[in-house]
C-alpha atoms as a PDB file:
ATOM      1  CA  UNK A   1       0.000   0.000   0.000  1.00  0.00           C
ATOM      2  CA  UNK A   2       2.770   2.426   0.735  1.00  0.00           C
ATOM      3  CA  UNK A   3       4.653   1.884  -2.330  1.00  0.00           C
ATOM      4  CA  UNK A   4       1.209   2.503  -4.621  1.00  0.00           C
ATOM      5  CA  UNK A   5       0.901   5.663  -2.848  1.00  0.00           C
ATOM      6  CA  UNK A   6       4.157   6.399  -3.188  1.00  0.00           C
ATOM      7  CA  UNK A   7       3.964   5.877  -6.896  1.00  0.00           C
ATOM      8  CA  UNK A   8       0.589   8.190  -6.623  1.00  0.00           C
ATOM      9  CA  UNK A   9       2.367  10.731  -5.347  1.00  0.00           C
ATOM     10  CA  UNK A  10       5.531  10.263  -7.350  1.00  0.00           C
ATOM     11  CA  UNK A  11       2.844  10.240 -10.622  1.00  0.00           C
ATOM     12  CA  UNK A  12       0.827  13.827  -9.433  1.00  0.00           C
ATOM     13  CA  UNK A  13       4.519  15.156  -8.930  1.00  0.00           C
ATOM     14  CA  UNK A  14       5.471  14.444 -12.754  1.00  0.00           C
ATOM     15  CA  UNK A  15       2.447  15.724 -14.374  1.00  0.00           C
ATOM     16  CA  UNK A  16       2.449  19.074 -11.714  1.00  0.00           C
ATOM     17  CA  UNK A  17       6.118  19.386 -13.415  1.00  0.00           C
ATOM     18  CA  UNK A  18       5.559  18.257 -16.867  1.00  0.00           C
ATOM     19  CA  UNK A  19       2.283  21.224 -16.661  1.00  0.00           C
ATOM     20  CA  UNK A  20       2.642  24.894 -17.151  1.00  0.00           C
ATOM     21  CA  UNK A  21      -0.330  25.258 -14.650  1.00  0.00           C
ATOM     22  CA  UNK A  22      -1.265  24.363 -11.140  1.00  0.00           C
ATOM     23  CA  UNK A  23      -2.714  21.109 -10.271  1.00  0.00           C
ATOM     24  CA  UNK A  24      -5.285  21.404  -9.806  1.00  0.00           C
ATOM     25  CA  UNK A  25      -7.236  24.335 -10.680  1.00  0.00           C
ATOM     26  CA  UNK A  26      -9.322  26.128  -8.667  1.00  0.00           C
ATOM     27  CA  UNK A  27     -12.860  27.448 -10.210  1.00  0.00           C
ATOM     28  CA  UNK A  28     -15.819  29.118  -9.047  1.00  0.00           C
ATOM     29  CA  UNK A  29     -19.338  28.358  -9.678  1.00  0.00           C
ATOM     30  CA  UNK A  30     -22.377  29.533  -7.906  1.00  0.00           C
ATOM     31  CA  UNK A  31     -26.195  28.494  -9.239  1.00  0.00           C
ATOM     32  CA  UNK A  32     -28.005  27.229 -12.632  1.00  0.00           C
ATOM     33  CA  UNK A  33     -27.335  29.486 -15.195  1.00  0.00           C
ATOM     34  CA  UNK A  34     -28.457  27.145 -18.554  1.00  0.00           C
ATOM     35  CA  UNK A  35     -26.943  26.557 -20.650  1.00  0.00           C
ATOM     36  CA  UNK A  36     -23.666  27.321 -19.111  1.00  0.00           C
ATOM     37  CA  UNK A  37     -24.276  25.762 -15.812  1.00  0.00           C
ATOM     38  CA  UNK A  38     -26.007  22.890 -14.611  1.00  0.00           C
ATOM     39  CA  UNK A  39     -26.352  21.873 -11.492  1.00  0.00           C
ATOM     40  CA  UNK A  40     -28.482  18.167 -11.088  1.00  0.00           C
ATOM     41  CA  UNK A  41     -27.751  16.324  -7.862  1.00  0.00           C
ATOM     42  CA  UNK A  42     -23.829  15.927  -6.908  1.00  0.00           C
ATOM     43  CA  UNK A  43     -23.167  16.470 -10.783  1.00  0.00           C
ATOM     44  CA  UNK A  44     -22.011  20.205 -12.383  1.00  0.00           C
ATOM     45  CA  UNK A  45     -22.265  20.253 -16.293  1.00  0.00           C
ATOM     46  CA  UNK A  46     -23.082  23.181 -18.659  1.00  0.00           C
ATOM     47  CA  UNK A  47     -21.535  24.142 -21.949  1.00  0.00           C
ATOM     48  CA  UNK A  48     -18.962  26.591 -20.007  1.00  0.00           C
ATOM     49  CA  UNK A  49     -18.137  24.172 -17.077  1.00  0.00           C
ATOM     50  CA  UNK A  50     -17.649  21.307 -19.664  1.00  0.00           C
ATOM     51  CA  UNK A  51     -15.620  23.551 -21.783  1.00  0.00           C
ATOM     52  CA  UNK A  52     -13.198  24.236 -18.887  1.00  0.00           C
ATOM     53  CA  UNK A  53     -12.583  20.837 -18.200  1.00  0.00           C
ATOM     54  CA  UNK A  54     -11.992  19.909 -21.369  1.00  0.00           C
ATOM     55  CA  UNK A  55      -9.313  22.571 -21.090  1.00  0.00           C
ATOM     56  CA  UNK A  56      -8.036  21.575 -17.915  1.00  0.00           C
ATOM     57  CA  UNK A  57      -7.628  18.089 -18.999  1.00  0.00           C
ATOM     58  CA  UNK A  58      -5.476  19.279 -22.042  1.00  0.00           C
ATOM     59  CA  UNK A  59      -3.659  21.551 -20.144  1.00  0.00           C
ATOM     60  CA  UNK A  60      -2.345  18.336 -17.823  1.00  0.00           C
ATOM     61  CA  UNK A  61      -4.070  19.554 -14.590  1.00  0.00           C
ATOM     62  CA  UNK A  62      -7.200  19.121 -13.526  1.00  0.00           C
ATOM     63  CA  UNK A  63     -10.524  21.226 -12.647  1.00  0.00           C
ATOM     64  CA  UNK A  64     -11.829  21.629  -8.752  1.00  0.00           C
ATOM     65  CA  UNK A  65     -14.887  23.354  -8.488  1.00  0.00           C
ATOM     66  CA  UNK A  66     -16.070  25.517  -5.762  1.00  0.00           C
ATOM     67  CA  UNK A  67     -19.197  27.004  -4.680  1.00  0.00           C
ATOM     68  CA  UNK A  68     -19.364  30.677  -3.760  1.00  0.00           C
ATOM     69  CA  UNK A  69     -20.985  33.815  -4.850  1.00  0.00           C
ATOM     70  CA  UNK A  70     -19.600  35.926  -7.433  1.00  0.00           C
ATOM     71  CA  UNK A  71     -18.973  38.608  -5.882  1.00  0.00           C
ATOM     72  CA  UNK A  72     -16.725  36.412  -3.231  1.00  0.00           C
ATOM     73  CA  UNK A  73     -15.390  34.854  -6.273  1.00  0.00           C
ATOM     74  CA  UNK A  74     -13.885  38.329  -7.930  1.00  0.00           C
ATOM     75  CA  UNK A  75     -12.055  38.917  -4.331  1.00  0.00           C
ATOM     76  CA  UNK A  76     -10.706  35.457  -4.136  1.00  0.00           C
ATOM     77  CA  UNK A  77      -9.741  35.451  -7.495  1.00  0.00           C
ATOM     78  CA  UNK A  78      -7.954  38.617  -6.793  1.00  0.00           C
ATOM     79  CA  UNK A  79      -6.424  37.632  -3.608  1.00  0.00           C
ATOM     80  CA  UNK A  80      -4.775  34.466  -5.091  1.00  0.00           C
ATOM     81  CA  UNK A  81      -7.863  32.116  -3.382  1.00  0.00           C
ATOM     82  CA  UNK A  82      -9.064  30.543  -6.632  1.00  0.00           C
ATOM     83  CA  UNK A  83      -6.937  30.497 -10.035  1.00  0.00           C
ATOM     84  CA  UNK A  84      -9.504  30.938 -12.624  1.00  0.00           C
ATOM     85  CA  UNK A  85     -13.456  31.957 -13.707  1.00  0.00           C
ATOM     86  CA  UNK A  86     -15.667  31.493 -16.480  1.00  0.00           C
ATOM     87  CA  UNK A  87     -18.021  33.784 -18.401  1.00  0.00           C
ATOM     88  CA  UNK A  88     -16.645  37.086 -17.629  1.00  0.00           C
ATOM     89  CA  UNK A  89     -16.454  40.010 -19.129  1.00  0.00           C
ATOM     90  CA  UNK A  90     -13.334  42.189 -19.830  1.00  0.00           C
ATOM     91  CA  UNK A  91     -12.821  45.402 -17.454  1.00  0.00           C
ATOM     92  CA  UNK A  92      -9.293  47.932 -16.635  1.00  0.00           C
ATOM     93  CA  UNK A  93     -10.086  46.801 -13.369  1.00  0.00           C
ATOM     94  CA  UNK A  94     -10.312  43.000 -13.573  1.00  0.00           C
ATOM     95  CA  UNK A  95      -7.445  43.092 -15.913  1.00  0.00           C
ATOM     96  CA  UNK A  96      -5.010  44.382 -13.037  1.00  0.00           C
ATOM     97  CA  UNK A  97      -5.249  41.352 -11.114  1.00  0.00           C
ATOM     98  CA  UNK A  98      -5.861  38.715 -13.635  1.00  0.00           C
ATOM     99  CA  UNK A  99      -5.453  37.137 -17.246  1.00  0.00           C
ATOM    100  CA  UNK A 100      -8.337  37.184 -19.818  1.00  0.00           C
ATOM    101  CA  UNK A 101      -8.195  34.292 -22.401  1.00  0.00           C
ATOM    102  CA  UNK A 102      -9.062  34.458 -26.092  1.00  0.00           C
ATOM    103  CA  UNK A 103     -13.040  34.902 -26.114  1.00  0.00           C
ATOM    104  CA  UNK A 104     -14.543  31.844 -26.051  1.00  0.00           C
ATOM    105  CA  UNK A 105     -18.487  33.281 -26.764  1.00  0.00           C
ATOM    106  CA  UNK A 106     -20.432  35.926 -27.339  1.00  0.00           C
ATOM    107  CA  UNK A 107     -22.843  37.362 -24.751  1.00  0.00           C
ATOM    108  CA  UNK A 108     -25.530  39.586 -25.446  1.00  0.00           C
ATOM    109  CA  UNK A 109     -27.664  41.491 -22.997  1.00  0.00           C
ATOM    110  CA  UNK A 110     -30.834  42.659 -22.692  1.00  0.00           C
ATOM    111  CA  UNK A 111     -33.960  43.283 -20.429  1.00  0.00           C
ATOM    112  CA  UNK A 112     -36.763  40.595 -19.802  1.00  0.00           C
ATOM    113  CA  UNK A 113     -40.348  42.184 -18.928  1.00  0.00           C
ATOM    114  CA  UNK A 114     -43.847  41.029 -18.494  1.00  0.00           C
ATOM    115  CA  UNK A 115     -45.870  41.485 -22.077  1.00  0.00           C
ATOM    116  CA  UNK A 116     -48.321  44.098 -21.067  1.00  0.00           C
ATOM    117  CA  UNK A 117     -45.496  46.022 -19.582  1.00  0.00           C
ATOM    118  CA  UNK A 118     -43.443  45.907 -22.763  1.00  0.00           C
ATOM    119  CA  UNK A 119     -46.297  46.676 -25.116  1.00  0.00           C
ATOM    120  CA  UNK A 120     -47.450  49.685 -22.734  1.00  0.00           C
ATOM    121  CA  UNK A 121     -44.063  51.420 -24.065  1.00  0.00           C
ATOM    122  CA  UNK A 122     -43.849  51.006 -27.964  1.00  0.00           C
ATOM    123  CA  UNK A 123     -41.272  53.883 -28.116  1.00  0.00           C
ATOM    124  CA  UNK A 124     -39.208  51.504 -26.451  1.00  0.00           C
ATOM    125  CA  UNK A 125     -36.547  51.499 -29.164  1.00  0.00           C
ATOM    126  CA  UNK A 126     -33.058  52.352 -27.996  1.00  0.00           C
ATOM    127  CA  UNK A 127     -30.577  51.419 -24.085  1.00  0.00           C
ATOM    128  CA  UNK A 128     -31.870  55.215 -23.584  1.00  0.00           C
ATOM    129  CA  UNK A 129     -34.727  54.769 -23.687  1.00  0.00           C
ATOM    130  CA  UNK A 130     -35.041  51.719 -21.203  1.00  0.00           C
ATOM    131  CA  UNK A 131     -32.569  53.171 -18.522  1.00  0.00           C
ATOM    132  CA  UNK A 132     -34.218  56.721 -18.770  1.00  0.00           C
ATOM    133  CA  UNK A 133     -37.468  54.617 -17.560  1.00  0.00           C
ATOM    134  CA  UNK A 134     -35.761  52.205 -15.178  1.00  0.00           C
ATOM    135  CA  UNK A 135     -34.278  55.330 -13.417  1.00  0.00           C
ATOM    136  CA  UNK A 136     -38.171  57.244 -12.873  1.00  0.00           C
ATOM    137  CA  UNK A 137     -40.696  54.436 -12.885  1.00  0.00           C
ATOM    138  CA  UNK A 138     -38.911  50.613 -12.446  1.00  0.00           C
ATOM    139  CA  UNK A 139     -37.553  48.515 -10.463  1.00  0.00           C
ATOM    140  CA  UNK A 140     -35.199  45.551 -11.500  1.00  0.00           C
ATOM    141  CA  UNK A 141     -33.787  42.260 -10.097  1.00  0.00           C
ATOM    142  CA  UNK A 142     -30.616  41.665 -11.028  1.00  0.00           C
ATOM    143  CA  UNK A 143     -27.046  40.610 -10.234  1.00  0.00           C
ATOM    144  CA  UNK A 144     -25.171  43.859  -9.545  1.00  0.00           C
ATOM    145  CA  UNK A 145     -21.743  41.496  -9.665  1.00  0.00           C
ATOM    146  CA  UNK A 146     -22.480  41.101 -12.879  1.00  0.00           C
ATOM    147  CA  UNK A 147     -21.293  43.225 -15.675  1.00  0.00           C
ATOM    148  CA  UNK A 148     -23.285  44.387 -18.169  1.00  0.00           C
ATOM    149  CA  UNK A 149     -21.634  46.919 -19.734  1.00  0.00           C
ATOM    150  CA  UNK A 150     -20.370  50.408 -19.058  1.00  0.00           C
ATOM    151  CA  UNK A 151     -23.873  52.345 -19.523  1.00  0.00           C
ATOM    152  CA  UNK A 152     -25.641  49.822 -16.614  1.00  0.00           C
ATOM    153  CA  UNK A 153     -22.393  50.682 -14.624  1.00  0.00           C
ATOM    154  CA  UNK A 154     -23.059  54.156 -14.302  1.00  0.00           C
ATOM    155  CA  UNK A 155     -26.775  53.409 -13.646  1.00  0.00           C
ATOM    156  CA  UNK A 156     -25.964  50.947 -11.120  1.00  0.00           C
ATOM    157  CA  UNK A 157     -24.521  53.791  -9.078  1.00  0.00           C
ATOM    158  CA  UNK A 158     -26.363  56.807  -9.789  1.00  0.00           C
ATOM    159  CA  UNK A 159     -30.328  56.848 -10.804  1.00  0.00           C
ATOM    160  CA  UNK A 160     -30.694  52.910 -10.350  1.00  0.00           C
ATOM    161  CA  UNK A 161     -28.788  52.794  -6.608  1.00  0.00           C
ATOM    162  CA  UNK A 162     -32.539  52.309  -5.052  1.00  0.00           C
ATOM    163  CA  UNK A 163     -34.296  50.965  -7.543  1.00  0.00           C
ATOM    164  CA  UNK A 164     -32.225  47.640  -7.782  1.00  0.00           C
ATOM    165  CA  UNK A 165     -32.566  44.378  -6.152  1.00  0.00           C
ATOM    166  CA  UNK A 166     -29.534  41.934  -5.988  1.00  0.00           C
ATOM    167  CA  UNK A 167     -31.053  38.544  -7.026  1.00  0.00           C
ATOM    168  CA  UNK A 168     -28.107  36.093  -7.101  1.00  0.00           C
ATOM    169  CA  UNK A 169     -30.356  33.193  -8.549  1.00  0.00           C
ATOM    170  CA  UNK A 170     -31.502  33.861 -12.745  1.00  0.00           C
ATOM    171  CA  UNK A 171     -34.802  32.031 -12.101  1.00  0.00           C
ATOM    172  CA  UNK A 172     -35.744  33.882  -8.769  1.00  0.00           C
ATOM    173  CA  UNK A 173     -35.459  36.923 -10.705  1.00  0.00           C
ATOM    174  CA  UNK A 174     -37.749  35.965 -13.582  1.00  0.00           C
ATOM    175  CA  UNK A 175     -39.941  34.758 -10.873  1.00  0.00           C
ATOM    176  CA  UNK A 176     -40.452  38.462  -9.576  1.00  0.00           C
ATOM    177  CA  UNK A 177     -41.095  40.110 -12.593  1.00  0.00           C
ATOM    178  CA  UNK A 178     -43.746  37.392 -13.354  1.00  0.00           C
ATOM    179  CA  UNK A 179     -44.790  37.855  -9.617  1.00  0.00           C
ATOM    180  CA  UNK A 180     -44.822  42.213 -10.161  1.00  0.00           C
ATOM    181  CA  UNK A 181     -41.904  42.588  -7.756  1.00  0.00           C
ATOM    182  CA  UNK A 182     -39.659  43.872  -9.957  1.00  0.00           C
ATOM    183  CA  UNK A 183     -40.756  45.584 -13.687  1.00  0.00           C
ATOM    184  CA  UNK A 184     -37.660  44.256 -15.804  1.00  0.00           C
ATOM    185  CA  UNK A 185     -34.577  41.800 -15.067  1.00  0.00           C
ATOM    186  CA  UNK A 186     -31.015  42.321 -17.015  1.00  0.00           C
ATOM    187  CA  UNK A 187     -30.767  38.945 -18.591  1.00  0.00           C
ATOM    188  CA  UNK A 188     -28.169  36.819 -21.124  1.00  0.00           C
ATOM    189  CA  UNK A 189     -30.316  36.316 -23.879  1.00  0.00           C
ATOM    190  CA  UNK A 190     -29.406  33.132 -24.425  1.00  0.00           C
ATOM    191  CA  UNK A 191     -30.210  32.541 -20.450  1.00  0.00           C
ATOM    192  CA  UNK A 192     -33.277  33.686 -20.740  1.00  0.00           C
ATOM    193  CA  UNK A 193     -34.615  32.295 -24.311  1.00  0.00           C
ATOM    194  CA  UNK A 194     -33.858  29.003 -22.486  1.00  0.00           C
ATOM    195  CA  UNK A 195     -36.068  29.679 -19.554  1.00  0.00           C
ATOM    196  CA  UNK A 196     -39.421  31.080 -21.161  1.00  0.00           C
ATOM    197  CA  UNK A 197     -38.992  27.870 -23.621  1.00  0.00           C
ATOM    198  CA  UNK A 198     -38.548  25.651 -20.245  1.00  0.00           C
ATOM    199  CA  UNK A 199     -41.187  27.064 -17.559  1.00  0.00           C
ATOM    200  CA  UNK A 200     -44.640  27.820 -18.691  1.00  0.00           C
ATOM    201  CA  UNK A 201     -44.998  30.231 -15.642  1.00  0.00           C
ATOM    202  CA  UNK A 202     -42.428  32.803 -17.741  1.00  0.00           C
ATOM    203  CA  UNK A 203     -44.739  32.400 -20.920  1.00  0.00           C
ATOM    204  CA  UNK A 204     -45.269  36.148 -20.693  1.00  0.00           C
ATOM    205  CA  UNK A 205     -42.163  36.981 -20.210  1.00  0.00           C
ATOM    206  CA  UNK A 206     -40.722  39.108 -23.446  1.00  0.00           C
ATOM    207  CA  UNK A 207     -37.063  40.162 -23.775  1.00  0.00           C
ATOM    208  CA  UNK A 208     -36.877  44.148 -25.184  1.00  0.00           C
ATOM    209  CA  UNK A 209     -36.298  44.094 -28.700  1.00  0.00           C
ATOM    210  CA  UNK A 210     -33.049  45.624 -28.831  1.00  0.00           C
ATOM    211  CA  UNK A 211     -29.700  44.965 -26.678  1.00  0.00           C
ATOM    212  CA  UNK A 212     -28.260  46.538 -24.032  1.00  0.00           C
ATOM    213  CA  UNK A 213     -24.799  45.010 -24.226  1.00  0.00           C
ATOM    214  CA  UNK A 214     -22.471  43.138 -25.956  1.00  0.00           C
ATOM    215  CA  UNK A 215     -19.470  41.976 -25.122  1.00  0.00           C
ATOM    216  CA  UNK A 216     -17.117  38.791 -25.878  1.00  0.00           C
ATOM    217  CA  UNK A 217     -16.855  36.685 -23.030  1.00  0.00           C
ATOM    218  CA  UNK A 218     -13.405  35.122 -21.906  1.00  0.00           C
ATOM    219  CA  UNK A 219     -12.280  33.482 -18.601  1.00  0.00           C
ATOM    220  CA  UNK A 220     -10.189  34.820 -16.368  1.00  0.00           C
ATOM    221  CA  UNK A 221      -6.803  33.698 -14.704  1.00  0.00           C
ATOM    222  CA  UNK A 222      -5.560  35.069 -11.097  1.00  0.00           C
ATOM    223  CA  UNK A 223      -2.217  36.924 -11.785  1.00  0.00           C
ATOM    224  CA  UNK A 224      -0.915  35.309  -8.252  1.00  0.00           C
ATOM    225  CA  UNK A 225      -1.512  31.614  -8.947  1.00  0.00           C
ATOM    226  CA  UNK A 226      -1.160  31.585 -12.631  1.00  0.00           C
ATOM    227  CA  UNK A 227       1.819  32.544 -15.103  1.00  0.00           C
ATOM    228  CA  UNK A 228       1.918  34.213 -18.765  1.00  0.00           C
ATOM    229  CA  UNK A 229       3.353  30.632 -19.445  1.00  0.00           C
ATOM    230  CA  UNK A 230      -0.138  28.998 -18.249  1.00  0.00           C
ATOM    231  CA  UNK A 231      -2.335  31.357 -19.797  1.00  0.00           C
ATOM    232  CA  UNK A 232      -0.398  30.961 -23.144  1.00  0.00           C
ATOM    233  CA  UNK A 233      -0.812  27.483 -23.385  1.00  0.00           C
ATOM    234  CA  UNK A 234      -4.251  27.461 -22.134  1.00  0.00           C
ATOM    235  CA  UNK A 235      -5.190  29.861 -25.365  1.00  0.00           C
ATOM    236  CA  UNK A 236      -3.270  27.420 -27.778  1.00  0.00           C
ATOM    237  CA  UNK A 237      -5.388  24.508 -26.804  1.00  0.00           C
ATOM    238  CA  UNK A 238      -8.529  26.873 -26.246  1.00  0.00           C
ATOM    239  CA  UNK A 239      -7.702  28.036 -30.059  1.00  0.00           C
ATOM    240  CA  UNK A 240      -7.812  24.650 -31.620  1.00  0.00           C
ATOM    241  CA  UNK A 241     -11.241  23.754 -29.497  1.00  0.00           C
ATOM    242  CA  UNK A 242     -13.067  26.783 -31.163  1.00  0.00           C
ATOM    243  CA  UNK A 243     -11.504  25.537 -34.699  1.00  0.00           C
ATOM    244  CA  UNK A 244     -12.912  22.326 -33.590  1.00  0.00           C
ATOM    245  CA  UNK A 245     -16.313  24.271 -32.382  1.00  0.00           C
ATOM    246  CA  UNK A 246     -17.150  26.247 -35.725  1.00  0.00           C
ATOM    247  CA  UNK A 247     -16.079  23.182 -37.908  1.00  0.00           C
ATOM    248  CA  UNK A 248     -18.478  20.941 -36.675  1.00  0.00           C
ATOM    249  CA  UNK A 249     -21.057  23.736 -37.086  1.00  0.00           C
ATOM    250  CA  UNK A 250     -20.490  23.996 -40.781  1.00  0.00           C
END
């Protein structure tokens, strides 16, 4: 028994070595989010958590997930905690303590509101237009450690500081704007398609007709845990999966 785990030991020591990046790698994940996170009994899938360990695997290390909110996740990230994140967005500020990889996706964001709302407003046309009437009349439920671009930014902390409630959970916060609590929620699109198609309680639910943001989406690497050497390699391999990606599309 002592010489197998010797060998075990011996065996994680060569591939640590013979890997640019640590072993293993520490992500964070918090709730469902389809189609980029799944959580079903003891099991975590989604197209961005499969993705990553896909990556990992390539990479010779190996992908530990951890559960914490996002918000925690940014600061441990930061403080050298947790080495890496999915699905974020690229900012001056994020980019002084981490990495961003080649963009993996795009992400496009918009408002979800109930139909009689949304038809109330047929002017509705333009972001101005929806954050001149979130700041007098609406409230939203959103994540505020989310990013959705620099216009909700400056909302976030001026007109919109009151008028915002910080919903971690996507389906909670479709839940209150069916429910009335909340006029409009800042969605993905994708996120939210997915939900109105899945739940029959969101069938009047309508996303605005025009976006709010978009951005390409990348992960992001902790400058204390992970080296230029890592992160290089990691967009090599990340490079040939997106080949791989838009090949089998065509």
């Amino acid at each position: 028994m002592r010489i197998l785990l010797l060998c075990s030991a011996l065996s994680c020591a060569a591939v640590s070595a013979a890997s640019p990046c640590p072993v293993p790698m520490r992500m964070a994940y918090n709730n469902d989010w389809l189609p980029y996170v799944q959580l079903q009994d003891e099991r975590i899938s989604g197209s961005d958590i499969e993705l990553v360990r896909r990556l990992t695997h390539r990479l010779g290390s190996a992908l530990q997930l951890v559960r914490m909110s996002e918000q925690r996740a940014l600061q441990q990230l930061e403080q050298g905690e947790l080495d890496l994140l999915f699905a974020a967005s690229y900012t001056t500020e994020r980019a002084k303590y981490a990495y961003f990889s080649l963009p993996y996706r795009e992400e496009h964001i918009t408002a979800v509101l109930n139909t009689d709302l949304l038809a109330q407003h047929p002017d509705l046309r333009t972001s101005t237009d929806f954050y001149q009437l979130a700041s007098k009349r609406w409230s939203g439920a959103v994540n505020t450690a989310g990013y959705y671009g620099e216009e909700f930014e400056r909302f976030k902390q001026n007109e919109g500081q009151n008028r915002l409630f910080h919903v971690a959970e996507e389906f909670r916060r479709l839940q209150m704007v069916v429910q009335g609590r909340a006029q409009y929620s800042i969605v993905d699109q994708n996120v939210a398609h997915y939900h109105i198609h899945q739940h029959q309680e969101f069938s009047k639910l309508r996303l605005l007709p025009f976006l709010l943001h978009q951005s390409s989406i990348h992960l992001m690497l902790g400058k204390k845990t992970i080296s230029e050497r890592c992160v290089k390699q990691l967009n090599l391999i990340l490079s040939t999966e997106l080949k791989s990606q838009t090949a089998s599309v065509q």
